[in-house]
C-alpha atoms as a PDB file:
ATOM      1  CA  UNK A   1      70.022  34.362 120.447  1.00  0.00           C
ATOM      2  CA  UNK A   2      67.025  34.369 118.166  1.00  0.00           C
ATOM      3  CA  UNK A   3      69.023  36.439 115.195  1.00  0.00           C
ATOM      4  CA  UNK A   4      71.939  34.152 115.699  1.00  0.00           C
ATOM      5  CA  UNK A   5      69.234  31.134 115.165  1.00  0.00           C
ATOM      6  CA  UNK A   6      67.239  33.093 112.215  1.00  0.00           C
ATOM      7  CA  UNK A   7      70.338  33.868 110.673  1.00  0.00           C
ATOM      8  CA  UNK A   8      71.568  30.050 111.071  1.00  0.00           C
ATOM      9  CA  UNK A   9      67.873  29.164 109.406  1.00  0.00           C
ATOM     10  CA  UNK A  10      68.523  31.536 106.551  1.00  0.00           C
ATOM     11  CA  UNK A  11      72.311  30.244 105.979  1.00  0.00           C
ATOM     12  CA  UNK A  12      70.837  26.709 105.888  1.00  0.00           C
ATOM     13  CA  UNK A  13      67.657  27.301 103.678  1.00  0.00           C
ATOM     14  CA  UNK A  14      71.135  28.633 101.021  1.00  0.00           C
ATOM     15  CA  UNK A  15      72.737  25.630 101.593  1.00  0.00           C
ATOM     16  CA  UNK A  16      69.425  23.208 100.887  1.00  0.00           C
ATOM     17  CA  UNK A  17      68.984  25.109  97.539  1.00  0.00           C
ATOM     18  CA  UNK A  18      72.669  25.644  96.564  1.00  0.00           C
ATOM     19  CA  UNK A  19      73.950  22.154  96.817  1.00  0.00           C
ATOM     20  CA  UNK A  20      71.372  20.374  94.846  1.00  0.00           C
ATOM     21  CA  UNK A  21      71.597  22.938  91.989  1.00  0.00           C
ATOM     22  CA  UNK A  22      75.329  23.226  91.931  1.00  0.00           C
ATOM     23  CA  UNK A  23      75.433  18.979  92.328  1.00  0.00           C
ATOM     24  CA  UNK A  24      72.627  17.793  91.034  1.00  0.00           C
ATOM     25  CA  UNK A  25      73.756  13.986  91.775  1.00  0.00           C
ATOM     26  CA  UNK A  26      73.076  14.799  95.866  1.00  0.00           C
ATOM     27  CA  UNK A  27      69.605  17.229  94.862  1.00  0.00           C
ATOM     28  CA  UNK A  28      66.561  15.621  96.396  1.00  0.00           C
ATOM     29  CA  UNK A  29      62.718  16.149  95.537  1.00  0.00           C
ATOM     30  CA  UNK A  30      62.043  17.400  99.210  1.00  0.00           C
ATOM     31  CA  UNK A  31      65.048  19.523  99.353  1.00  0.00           C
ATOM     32  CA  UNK A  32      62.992  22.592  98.052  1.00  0.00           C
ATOM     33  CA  UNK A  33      60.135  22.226 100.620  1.00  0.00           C
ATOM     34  CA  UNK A  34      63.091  21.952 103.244  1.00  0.00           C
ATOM     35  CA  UNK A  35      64.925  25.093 101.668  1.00  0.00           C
ATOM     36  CA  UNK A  36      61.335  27.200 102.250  1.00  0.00           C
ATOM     37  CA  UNK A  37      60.673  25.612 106.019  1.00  0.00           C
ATOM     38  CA  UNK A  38      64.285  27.140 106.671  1.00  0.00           C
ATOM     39  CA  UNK A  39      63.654  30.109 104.841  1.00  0.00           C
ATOM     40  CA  UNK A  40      60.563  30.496 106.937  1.00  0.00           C
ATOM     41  CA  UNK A  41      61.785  30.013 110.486  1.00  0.00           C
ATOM     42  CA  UNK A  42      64.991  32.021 110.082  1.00  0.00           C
ATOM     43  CA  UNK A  43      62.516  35.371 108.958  1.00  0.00           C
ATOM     44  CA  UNK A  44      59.934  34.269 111.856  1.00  0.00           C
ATOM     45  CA  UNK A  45      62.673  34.185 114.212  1.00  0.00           C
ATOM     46  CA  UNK A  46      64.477  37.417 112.667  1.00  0.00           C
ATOM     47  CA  UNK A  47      61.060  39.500 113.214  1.00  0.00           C
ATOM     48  CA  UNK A  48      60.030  38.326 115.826  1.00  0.00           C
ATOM     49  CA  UNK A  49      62.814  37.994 118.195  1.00  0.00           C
ATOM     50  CA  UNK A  50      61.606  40.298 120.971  1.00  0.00           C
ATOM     51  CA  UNK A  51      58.454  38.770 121.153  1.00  0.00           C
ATOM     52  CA  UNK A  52      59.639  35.283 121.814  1.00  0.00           C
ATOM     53  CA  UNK A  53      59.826  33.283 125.434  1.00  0.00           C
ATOM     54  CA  UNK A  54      61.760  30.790 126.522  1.00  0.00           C
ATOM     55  CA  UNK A  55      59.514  27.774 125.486  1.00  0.00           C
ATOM     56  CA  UNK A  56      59.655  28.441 122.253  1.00  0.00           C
ATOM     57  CA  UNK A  57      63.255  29.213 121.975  1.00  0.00           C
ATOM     58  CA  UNK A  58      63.382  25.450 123.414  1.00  0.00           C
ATOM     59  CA  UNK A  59      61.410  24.057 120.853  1.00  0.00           C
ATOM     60  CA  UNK A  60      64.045  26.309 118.117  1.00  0.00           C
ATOM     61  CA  UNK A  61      66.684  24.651 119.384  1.00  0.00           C
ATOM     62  CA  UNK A  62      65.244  21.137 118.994  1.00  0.00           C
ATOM     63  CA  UNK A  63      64.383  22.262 115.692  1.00  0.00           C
ATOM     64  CA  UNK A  64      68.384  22.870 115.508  1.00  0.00           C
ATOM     65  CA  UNK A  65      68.886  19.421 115.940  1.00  0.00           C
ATOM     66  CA  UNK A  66      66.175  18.221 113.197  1.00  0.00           C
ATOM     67  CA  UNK A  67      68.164  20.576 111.189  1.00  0.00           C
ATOM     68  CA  UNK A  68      71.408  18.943 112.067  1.00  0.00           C
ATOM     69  CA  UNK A  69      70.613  15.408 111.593  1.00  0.00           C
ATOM     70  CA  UNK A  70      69.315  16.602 108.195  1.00  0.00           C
ATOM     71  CA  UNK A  71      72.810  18.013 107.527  1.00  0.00           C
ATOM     72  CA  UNK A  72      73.627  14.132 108.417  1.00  0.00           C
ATOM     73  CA  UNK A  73      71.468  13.219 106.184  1.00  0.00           C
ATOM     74  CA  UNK A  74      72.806  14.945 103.285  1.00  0.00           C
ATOM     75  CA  UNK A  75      76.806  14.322 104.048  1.00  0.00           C
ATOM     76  CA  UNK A  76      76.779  10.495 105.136  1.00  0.00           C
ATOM     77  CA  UNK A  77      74.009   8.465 103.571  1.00  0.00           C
ATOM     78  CA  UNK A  78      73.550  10.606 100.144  1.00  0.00           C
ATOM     79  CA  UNK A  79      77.078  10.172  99.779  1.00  0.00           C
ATOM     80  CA  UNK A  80      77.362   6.612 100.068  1.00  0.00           C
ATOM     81  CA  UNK A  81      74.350   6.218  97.602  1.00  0.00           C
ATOM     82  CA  UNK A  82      76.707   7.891  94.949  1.00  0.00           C
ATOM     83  CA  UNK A  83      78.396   5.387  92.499  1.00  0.00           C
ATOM     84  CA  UNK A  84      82.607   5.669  92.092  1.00  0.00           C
ATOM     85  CA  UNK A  85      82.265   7.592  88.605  1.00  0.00           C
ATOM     86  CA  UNK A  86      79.531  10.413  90.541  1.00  0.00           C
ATOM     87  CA  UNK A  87      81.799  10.652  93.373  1.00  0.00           C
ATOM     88  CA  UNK A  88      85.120  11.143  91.371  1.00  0.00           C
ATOM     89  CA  UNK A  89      82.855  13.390  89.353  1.00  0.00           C
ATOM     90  CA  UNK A  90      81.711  15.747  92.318  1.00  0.00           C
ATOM     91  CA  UNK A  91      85.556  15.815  93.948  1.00  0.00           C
ATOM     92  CA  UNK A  92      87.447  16.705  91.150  1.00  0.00           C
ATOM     93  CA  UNK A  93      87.851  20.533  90.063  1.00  0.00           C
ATOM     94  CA  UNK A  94      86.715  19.864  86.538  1.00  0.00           C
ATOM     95  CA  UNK A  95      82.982  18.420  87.451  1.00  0.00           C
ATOM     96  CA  UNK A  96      82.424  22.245  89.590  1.00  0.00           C
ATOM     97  CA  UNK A  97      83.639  23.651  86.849  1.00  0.00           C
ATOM     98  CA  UNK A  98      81.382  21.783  84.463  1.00  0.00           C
ATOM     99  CA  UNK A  99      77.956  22.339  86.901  1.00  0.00           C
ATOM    100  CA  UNK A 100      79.262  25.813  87.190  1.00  0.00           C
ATOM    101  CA  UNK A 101      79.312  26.170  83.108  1.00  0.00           C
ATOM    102  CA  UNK A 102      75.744  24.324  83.231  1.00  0.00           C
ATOM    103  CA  UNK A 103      74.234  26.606  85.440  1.00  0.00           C
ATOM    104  CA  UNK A 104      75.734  30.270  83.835  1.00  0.00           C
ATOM    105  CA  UNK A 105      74.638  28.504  80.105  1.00  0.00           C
ATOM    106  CA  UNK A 106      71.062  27.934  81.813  1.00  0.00           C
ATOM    107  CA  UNK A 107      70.804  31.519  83.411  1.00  0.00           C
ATOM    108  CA  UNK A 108      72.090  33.082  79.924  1.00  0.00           C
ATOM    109  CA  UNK A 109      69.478  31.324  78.197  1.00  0.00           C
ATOM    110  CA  UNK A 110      67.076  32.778  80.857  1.00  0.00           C
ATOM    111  CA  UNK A 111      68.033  35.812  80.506  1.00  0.00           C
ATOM    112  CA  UNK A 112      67.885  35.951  76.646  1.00  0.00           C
ATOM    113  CA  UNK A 113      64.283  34.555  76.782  1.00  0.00           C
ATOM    114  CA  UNK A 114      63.361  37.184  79.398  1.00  0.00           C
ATOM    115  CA  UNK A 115      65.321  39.609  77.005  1.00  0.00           C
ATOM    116  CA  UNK A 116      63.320  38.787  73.879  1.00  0.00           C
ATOM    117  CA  UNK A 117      60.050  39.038  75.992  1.00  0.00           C
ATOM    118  CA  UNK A 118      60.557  42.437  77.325  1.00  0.00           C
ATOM    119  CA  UNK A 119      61.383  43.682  73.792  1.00  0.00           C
ATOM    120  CA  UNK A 120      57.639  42.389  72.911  1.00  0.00           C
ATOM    121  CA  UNK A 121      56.606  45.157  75.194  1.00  0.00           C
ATOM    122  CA  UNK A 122      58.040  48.173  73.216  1.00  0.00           C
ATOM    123  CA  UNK A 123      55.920  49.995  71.444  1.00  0.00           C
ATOM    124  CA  UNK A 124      57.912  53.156  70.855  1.00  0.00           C
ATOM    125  CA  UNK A 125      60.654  51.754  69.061  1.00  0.00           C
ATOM    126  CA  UNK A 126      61.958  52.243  65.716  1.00  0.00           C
ATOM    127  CA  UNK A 127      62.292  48.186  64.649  1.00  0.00           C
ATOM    128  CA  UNK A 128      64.263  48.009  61.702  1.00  0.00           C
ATOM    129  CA  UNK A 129      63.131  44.413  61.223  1.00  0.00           C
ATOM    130  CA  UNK A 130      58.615  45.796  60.442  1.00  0.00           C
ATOM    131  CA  UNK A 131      57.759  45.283  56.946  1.00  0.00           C
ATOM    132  CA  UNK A 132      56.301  48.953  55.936  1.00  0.00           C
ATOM    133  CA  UNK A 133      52.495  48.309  56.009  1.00  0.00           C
ATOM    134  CA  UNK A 134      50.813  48.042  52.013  1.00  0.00           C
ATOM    135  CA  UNK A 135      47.328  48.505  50.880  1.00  0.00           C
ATOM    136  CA  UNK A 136      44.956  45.586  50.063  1.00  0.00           C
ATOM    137  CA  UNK A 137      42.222  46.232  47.427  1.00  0.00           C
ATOM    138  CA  UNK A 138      39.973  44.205  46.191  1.00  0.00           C
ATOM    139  CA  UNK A 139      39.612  44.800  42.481  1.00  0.00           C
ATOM    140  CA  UNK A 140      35.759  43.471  42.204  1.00  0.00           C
ATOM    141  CA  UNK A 141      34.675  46.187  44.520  1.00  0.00           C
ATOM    142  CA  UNK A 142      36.024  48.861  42.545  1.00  0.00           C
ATOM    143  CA  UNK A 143      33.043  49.546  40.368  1.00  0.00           C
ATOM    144  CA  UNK A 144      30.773  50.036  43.462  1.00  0.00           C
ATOM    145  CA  UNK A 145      28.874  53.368  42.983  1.00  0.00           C
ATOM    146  CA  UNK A 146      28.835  55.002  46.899  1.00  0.00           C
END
């Protein structure tokens, strides 16, 4: 019972990060902070499920129904906050597929950067871009007798 509920935790903390990235119109500040709490319980109840008792898989399951009237939360009263245009935007095909575009044109720009900053780290390379390195003289120290 505790894997099933861990495993319901973990599926949930996905959800609370997944929805407000791939629809940012329903994304909330305190989504993220619920995202880790769900994260956290699902792994406490994962390891730990031999060790728990039957209290505390009572007070899981009230946490299960926390969890679903946040699930409320997010399908009834976030939805009716939405304007016409943002809910025409978030039911039609072409507003996934223009998050979805968002989000792979954001990750390839993170990926270049990271790219571009792992290339900083090698030495050993042959850059074709280095200027060859040239000698500086000063001419008014020429005539200094060593």
């Amino acid at each position: 019972m505790a894997v099933y509920l861990g495993s319901f935790y973990i599926a949930l903390g996905t959800i609370f990060l997944l929805v407000p990235i791939i629809y940012i119109e329903l994304g909330r500040p305190k989504d993220l902070i619920k995202a880790f709490f769900n994260f956290l319980v699902g792994l406490i109840l994962i390891i730990k499920n031999k060790s728990i008792g039957e209290f505390f898989l009572l007070i899981l399951l009230l946490l299960s129904v926390l969890v679903v009237f946040y699930l409320v939360e997010i399908s009834l009263f976030r939805w009716y906050q939405l304007t016409d245009i943002e809910k025409k935007k978030i039911t039609t095909l072409t507003g996934l597929k223009k998050n979805l575009s968002k989000i792979v044109e954001a990750t390839n720009l993170a990926f270049g950067d990271f790219a571009k900053f792992l290339n900083f780290f090698n030495f050993g390379s042959n850059n074709q871009n280095t200027n060859p390195k040239k000698w500086v003289r000063n001419d008014k120290n020429d005539n200094i007798k060593v």
